[in-house]
Protein backbone atom coordinates (compact mmCIF):
# COMPACT_ATOMS: atom_id res chain seq x y z
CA UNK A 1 85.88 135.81 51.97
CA UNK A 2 85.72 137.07 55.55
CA UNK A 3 86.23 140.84 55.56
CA UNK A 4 85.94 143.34 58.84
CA UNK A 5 85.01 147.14 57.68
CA UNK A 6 85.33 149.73 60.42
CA UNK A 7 82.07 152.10 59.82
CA UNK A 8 81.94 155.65 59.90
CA UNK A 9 79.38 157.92 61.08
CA UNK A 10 77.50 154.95 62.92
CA UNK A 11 76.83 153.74 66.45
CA UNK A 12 77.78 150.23 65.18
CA UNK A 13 81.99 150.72 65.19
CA UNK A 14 82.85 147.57 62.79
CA UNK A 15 81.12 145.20 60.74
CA UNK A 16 82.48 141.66 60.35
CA UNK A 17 81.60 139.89 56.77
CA UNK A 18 81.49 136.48 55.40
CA UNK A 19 81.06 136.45 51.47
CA UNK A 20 81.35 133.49 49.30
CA UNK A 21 80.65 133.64 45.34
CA UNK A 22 78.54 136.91 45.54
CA UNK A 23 76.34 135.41 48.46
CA UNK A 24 76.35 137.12 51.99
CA UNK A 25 77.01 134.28 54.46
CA UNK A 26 77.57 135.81 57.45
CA UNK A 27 77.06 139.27 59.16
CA UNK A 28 77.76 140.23 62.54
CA UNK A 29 77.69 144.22 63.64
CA UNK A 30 80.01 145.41 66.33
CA UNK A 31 77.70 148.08 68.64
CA UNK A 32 75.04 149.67 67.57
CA UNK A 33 71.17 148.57 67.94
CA UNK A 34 71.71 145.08 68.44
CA UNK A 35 68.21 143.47 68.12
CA UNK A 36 67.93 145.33 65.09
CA UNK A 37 70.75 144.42 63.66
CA UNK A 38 70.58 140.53 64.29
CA UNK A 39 67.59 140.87 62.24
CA UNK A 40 69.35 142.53 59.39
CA UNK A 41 72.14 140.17 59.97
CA UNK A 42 69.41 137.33 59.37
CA UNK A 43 67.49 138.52 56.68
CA UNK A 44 70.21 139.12 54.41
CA UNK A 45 72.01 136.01 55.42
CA UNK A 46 71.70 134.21 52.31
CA UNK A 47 70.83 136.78 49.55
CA UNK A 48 72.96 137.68 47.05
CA UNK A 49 74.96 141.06 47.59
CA UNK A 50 73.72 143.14 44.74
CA UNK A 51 69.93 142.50 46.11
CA UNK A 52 71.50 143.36 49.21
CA UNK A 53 73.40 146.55 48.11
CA UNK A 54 69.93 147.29 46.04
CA UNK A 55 67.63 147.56 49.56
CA UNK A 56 69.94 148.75 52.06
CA UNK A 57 72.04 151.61 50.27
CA UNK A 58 71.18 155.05 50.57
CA UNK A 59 69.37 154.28 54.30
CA UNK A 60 69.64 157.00 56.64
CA UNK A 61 69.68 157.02 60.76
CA UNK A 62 67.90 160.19 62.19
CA UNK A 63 69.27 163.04 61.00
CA UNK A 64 72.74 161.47 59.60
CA UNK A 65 73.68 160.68 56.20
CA UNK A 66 74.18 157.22 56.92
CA UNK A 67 73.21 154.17 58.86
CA UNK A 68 74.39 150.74 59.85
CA UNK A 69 72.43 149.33 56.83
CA UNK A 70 74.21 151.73 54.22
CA UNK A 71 78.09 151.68 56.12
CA UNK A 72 76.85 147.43 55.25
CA UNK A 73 77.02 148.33 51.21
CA UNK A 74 79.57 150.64 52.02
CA UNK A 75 81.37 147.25 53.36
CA UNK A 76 80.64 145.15 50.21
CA UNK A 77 81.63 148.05 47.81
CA UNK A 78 85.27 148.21 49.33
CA UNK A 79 85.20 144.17 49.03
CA UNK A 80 85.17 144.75 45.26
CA UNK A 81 81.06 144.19 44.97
């Protein structure tokens, strides 16, 4: 299922998602930090989305309640996960 999520409270402004039988298949982050973020697209490429959800939610940027990783479960959450 390909799903776009526009993030909130981020430097990254959308996140585009690929998800297939409870297996992220594709990530690709609109802005933000973008070498760090192709490495977060690529180490999660593959696992399954609660191990995902598990290690990312709850991550926090600097001072703000949220980060690219976390508005990522926030993503798969609204996709039903």
């Amino acid at each position: 299922m390909e799903y776009v999520y526009k993030t909130k409270g981020t430097c990254s402004t959308n996140i585009e998602l690929n998800v297939e039988d409870g297996i992220v298949k594709e990530v690709a982050f609109w802005g933000g930090c973008n070498g760090n973020l192709q490495g977060i697209s690529r180490l999660i490429r593959g696992m399954k989305v609660e191990d995902v959800i598990q290690k990312l939610e709850g991550v926090r940027c600097g001072s703000k309640t949220t980060s690219c990783p976390d508005q990522l479960c926030h993503a798969l959450h609204e996709m039903g996960y």
